[in-house]
N, C-alpha and C. Protein backbone atom coordinates (compact mmCIF):
# COMPACT_ATOMS: atom_id res chain seq x y z
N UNK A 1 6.06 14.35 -6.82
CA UNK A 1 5.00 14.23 -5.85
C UNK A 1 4.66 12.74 -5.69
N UNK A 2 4.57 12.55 -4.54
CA UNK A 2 4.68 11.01 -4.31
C UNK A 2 2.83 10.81 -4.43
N UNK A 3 2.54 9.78 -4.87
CA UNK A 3 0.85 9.95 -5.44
C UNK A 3 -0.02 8.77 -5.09
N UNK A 4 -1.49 8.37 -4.29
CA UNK A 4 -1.85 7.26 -4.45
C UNK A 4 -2.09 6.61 -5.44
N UNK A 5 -2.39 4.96 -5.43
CA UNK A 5 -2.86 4.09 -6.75
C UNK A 5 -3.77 5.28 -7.43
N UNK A 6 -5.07 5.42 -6.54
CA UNK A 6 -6.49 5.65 -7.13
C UNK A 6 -6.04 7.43 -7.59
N UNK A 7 -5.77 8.47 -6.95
CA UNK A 7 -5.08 9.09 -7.61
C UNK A 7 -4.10 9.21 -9.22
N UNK A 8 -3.17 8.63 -8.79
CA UNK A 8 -2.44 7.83 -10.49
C UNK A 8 -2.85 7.65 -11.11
N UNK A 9 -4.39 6.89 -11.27
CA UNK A 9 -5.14 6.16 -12.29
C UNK A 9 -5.94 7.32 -13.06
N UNK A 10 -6.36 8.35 -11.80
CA UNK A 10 -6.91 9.73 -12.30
C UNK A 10 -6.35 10.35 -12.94
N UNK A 11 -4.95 10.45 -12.73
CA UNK A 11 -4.12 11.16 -13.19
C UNK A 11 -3.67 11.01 -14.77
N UNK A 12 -3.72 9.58 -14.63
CA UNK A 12 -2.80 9.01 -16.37
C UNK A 12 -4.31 9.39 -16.94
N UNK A 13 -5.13 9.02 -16.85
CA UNK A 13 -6.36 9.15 -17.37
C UNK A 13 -6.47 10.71 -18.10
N UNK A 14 -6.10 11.87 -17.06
CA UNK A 14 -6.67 12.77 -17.20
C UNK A 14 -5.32 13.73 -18.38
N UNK A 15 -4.21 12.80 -18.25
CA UNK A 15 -2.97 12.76 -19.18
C UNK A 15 -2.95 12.82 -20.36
N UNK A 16 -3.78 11.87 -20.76
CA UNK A 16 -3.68 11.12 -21.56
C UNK A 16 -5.02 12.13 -22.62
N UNK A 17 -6.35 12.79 -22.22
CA UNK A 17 -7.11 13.37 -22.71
C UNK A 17 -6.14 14.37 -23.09
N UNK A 18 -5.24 14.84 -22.60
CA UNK A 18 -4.64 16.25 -22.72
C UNK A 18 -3.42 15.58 -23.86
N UNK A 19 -3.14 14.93 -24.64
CA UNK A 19 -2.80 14.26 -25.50
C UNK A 19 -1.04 13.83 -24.94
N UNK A 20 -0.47 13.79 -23.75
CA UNK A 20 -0.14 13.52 -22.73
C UNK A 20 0.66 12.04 -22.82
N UNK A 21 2.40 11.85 -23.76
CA UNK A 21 2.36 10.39 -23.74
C UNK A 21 3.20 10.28 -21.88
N UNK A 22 2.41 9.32 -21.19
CA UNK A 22 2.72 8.81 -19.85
C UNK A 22 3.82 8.01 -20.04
N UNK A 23 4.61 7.82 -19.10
CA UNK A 23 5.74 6.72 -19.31
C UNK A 23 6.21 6.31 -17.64
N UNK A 24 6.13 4.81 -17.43
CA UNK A 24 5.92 4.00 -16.33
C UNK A 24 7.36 3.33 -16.12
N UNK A 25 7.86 3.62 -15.13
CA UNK A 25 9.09 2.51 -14.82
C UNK A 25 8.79 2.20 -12.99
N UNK A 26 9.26 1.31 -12.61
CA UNK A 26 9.14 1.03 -11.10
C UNK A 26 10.95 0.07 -11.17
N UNK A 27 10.92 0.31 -9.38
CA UNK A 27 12.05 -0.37 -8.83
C UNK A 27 12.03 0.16 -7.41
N UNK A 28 13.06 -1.01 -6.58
CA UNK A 28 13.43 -0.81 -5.49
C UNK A 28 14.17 0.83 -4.93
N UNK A 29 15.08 1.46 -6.17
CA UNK A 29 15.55 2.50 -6.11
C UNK A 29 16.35 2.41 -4.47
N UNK A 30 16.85 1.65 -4.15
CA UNK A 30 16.94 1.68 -2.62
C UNK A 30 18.26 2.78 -2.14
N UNK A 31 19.34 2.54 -2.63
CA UNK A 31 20.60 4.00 -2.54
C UNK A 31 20.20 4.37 -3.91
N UNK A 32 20.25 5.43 -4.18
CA UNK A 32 20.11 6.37 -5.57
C UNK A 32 21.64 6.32 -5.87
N UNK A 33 21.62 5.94 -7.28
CA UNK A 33 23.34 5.72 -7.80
C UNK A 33 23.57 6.54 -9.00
N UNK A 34 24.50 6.44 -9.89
CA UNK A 34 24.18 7.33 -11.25
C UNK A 34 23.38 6.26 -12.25
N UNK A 35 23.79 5.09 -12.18
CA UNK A 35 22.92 4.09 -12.88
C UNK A 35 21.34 4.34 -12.77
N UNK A 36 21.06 4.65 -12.03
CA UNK A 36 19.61 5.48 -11.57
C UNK A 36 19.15 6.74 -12.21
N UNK A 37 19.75 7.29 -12.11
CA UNK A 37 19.85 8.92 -12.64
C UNK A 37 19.72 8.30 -14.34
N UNK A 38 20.88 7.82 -14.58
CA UNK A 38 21.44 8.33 -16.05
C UNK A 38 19.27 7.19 -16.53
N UNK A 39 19.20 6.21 -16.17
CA UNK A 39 17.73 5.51 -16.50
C UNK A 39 16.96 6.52 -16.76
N UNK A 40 16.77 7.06 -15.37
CA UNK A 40 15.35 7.74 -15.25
C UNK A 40 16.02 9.04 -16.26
N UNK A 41 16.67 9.40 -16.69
CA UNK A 41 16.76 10.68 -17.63
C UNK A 41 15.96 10.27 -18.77
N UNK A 42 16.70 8.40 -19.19
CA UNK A 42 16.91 8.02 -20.61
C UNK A 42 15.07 7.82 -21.08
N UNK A 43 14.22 7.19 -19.57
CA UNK A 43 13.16 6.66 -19.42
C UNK A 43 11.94 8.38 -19.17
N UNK A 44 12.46 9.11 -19.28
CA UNK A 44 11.65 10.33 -19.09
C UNK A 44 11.73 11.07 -20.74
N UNK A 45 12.68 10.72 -21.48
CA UNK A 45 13.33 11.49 -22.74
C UNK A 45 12.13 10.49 -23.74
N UNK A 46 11.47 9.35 -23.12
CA UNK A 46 10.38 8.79 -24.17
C UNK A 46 8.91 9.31 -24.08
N UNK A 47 8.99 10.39 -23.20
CA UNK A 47 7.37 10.69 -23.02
C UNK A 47 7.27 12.30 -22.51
N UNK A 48 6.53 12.30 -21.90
CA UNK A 48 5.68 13.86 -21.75
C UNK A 48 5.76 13.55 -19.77
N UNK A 49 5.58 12.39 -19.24
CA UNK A 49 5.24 12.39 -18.09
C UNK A 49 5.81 11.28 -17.24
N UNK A 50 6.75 11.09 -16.33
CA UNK A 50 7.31 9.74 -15.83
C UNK A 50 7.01 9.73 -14.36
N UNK A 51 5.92 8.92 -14.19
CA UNK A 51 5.87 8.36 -13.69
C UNK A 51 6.23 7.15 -12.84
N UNK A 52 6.86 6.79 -11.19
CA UNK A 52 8.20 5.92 -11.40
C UNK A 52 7.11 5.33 -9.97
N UNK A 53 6.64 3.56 -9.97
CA UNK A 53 6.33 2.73 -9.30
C UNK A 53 7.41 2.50 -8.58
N UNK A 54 7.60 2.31 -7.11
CA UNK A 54 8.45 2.28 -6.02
C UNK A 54 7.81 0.94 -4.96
N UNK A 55 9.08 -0.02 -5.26
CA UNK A 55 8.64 -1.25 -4.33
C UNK A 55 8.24 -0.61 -2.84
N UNK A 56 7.43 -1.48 -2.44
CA UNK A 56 7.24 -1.03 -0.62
C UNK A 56 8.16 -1.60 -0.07
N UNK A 57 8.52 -1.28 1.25
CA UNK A 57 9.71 -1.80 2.06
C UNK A 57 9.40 -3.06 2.48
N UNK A 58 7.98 -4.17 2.49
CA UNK A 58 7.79 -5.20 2.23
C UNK A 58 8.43 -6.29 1.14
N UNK A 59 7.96 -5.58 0.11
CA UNK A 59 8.54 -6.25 -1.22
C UNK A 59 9.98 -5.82 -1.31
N UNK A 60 10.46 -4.76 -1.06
CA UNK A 60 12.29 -5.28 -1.32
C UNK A 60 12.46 -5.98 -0.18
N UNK A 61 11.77 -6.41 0.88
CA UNK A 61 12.52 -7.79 1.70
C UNK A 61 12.14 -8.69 1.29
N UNK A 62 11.34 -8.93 0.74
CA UNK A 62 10.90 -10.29 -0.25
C UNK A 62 11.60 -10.81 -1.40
N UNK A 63 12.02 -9.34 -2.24
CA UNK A 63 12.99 -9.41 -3.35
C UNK A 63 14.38 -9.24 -3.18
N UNK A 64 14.82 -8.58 -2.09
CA UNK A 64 16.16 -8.31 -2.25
C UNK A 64 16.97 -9.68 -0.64
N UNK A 65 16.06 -9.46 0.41
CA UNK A 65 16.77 -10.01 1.35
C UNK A 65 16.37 -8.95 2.47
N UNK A 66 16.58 -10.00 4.20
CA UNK A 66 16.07 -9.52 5.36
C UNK A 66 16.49 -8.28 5.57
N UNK A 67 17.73 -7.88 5.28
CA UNK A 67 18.94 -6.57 5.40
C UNK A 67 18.55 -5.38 4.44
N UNK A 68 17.25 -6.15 3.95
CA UNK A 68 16.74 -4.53 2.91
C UNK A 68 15.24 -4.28 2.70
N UNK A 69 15.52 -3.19 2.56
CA UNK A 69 15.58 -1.97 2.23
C UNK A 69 16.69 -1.21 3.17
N UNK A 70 17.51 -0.87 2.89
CA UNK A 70 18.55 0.22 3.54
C UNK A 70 17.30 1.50 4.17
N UNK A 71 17.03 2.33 3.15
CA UNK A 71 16.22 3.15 3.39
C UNK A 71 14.52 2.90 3.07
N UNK A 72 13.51 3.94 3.56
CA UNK A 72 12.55 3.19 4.17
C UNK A 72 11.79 3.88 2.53
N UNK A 73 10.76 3.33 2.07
CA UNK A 73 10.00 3.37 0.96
C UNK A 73 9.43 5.27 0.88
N UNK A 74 8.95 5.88 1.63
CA UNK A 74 8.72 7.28 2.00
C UNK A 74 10.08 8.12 1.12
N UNK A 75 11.28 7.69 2.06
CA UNK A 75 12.05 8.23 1.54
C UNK A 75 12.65 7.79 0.42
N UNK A 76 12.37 6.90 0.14
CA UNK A 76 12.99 6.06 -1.38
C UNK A 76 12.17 7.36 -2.48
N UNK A 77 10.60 7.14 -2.19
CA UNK A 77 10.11 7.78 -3.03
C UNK A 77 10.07 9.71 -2.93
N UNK A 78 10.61 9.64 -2.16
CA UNK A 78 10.60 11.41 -1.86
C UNK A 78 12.11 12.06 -2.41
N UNK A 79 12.97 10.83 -2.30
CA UNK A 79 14.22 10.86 -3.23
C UNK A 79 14.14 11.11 -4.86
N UNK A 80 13.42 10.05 -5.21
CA UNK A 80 12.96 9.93 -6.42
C UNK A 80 12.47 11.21 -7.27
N UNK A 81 11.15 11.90 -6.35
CA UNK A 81 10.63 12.78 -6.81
C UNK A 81 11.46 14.38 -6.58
N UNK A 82 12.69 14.40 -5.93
CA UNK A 82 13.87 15.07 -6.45
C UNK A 82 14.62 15.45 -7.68
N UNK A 83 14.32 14.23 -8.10
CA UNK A 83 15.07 14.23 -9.60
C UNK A 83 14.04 15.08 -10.65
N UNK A 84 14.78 15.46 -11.31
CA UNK A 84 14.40 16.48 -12.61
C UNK A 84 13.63 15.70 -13.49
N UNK A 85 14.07 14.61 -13.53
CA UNK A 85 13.08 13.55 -14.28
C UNK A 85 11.66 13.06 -13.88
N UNK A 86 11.86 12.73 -12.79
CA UNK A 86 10.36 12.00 -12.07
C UNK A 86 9.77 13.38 -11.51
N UNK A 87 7.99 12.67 -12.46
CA UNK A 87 6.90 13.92 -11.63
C UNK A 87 5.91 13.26 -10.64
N UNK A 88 6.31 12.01 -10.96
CA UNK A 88 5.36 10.99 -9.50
C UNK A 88 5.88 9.83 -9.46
N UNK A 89 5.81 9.03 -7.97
CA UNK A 89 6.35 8.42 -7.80
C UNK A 89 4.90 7.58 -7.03
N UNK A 90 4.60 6.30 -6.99
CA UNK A 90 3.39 5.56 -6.60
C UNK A 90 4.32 4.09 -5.70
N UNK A 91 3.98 4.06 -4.61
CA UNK A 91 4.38 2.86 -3.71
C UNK A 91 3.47 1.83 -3.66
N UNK A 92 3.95 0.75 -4.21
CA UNK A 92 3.21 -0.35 -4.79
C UNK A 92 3.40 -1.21 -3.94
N UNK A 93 2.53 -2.03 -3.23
CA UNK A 93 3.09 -3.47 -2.38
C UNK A 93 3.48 -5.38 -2.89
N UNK A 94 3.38 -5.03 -4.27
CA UNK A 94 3.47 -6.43 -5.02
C UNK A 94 4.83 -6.30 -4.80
N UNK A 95 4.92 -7.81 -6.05
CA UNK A 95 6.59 -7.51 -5.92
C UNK A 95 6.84 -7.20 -7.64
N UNK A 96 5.72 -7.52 -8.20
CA UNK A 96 6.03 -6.72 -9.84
C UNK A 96 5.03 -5.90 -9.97
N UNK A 97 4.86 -5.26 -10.78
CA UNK A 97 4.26 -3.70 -11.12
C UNK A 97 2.94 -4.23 -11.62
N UNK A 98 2.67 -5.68 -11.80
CA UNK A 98 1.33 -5.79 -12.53
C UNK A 98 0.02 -5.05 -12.60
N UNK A 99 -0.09 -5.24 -11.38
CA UNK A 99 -1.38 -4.84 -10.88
C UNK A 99 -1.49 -3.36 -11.31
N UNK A 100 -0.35 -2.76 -10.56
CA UNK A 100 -0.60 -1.34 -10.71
C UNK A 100 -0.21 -0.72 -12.16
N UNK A 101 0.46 -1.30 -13.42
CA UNK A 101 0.40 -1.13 -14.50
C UNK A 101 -0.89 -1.31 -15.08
N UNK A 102 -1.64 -2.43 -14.67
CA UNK A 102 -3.33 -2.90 -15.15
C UNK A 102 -4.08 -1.75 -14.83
N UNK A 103 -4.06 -0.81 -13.43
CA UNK A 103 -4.59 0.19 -13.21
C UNK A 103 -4.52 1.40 -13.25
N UNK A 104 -3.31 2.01 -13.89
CA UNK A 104 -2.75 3.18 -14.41
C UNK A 104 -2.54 3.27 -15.78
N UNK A 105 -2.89 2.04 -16.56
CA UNK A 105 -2.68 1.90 -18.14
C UNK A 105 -1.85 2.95 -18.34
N UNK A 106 -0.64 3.35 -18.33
CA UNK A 106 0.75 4.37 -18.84
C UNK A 106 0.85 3.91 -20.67
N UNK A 107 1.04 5.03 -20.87
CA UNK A 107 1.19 4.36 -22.85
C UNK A 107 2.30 4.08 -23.17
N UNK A 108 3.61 4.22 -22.23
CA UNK A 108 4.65 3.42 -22.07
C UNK A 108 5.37 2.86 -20.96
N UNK A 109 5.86 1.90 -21.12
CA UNK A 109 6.63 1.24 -19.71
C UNK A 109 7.49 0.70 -19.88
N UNK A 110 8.59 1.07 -19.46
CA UNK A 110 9.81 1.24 -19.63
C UNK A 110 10.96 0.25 -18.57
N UNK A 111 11.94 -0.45 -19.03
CA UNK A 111 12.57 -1.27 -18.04
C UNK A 111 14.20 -0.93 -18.49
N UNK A 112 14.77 -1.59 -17.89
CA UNK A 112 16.48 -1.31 -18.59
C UNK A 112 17.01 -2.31 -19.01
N UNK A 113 17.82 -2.28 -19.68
CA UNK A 113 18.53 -3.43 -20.23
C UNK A 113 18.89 -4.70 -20.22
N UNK A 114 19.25 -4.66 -18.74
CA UNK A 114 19.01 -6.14 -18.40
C UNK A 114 17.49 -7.21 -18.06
N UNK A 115 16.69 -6.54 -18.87
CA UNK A 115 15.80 -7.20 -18.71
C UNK A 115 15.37 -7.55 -20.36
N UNK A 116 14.52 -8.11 -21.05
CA UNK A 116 13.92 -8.41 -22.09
C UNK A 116 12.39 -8.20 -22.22
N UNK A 117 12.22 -7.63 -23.21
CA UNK A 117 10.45 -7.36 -22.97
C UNK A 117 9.88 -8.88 -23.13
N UNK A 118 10.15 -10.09 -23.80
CA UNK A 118 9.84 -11.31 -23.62
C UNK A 118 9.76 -11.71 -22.03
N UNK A 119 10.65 -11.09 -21.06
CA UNK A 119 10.81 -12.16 -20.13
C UNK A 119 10.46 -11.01 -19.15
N UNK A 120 9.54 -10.17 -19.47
CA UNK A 120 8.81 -9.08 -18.23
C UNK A 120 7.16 -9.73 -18.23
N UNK A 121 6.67 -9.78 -17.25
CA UNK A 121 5.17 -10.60 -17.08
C UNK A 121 4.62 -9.48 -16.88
N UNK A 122 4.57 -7.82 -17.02
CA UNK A 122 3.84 -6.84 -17.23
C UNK A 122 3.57 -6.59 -18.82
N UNK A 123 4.58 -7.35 -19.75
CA UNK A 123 4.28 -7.14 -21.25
C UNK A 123 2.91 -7.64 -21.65
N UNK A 124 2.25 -8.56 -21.06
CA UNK A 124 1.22 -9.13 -21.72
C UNK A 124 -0.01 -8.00 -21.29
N UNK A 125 0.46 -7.47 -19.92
CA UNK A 125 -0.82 -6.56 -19.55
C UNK A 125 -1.28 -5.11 -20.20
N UNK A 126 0.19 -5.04 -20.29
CA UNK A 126 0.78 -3.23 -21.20
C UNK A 126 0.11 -3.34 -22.85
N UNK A 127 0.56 -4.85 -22.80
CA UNK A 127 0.29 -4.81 -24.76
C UNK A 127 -1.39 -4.96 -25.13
N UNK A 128 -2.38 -5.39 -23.52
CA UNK A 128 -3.58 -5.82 -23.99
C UNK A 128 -4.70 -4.66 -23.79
N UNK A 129 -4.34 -2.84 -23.26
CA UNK A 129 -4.40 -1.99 -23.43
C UNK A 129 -3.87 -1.00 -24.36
N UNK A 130 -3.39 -1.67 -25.00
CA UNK A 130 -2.52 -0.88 -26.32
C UNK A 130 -1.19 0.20 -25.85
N UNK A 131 -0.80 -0.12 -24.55
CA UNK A 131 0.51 0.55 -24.31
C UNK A 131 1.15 -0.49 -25.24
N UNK A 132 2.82 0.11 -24.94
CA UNK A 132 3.99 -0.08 -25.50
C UNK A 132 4.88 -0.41 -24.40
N UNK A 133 5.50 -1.82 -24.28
CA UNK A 133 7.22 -1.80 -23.83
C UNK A 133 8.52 -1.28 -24.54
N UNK A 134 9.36 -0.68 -23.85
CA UNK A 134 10.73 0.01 -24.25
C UNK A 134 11.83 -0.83 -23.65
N UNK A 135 12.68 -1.09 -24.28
CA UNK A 135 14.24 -1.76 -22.98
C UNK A 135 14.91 -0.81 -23.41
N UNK A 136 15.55 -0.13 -21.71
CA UNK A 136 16.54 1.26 -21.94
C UNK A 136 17.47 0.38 -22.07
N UNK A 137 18.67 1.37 -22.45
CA UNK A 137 19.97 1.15 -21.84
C UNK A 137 20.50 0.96 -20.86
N UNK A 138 21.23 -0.64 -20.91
CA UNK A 138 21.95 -1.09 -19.55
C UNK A 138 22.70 -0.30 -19.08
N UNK A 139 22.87 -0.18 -17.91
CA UNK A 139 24.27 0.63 -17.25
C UNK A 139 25.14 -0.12 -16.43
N UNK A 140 26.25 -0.93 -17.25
CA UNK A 140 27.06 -1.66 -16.44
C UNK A 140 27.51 -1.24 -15.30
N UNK A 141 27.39 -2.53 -14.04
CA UNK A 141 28.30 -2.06 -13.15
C UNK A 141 27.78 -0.90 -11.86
N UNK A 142 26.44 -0.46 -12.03
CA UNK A 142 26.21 0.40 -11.61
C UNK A 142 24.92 -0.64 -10.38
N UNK A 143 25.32 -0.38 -9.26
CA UNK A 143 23.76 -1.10 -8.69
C UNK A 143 24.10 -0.99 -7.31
N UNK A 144 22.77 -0.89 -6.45
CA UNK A 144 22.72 -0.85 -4.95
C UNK A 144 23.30 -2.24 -4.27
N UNK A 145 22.91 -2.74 -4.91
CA UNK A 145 23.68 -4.38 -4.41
C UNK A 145 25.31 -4.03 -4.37
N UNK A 146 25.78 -3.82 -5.59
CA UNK A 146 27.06 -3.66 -5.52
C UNK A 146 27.61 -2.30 -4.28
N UNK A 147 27.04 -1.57 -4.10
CA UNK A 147 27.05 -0.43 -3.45
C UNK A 147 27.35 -0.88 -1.51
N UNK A 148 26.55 -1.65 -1.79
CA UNK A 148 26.29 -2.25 -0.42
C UNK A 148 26.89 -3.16 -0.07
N UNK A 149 27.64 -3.97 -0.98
CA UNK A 149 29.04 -5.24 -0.88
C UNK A 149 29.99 -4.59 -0.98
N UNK A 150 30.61 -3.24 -1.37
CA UNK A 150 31.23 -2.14 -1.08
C UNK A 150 31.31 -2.06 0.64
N UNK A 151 30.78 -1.52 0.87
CA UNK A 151 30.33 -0.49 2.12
C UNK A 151 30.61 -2.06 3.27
N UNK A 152 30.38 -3.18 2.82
CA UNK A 152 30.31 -3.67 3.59
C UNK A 152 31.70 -4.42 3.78
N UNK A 153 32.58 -4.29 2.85
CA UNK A 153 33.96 -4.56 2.15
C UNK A 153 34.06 -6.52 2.11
């Protein structure tokens, strides 16, 4: 179910009384790949509830380039909430999850491999509510970028 901020915030809240561990990942998600899938399985297998922040079609042209978003944020996130894994999906307009991690306090938040919990600028916000950062497993090789330098040969 694709969900507002102020909603979400109700939601983890009301999660979390019900002893409820939440678990937070966001991304562009722009083509759904298995690198996607196999995450959000690995990033749902740490909690009770996954929750998945979805760039707006603003911010992946900010982050990715003029030529993106392929597909439009609605359907990014209506994709998302397909999967067996994700039970909400929240469209965020930053270009990192800060804000909306500060306002959904999730008791985990979750990134993949190629990232480092040192070098994520949501760690300081996650850790000063007493959540937790996780780094999943990388999935080489697997990515919409590559997908799309494909397609484009």
């Amino acid at each position: 179910m694709i969900v507002d901020r102020e909603f979400g915030k109700k939601l983890v809240e009301e999660l979390k009384k019900q002893n409820k561990t939440v678990v937070f990942t966001n991304g562009c998600f722009d083509i759904l790949h298995v690198g996607h899938l196999r995450y959000l399985n690995e990033a749902k297998r740490q909690g009770d509830v996954l929750i998945v922040g979805v760039n707006s079609d603003d911010s992946v042209k900010r982050l990715k380039g003029e030529s993106r978003p392929i597909n439009n944020q609605n359907d990014r996130a209506e994709m998302l909430c397909g999967l067996k894994a994700v039970d909400y999906t929240v469209i965020f307009e930053e270009d990192t999850p800060e804000a909306l991690i500060g306002e959904l306090k999730p008791s985990i938040h979750v990134k993949g491999g190629d990232y480092t919990k040192d070098d994520l600028p949501e760690t300081k916000i996650v850790e000063s509510y007493g959540g937790e950062v996780r780094i999943l497993t990388f999935i080489e090789g697997k990515s919409t970028t590559n997908i799309v330098k494909k397609i484009q040969g």
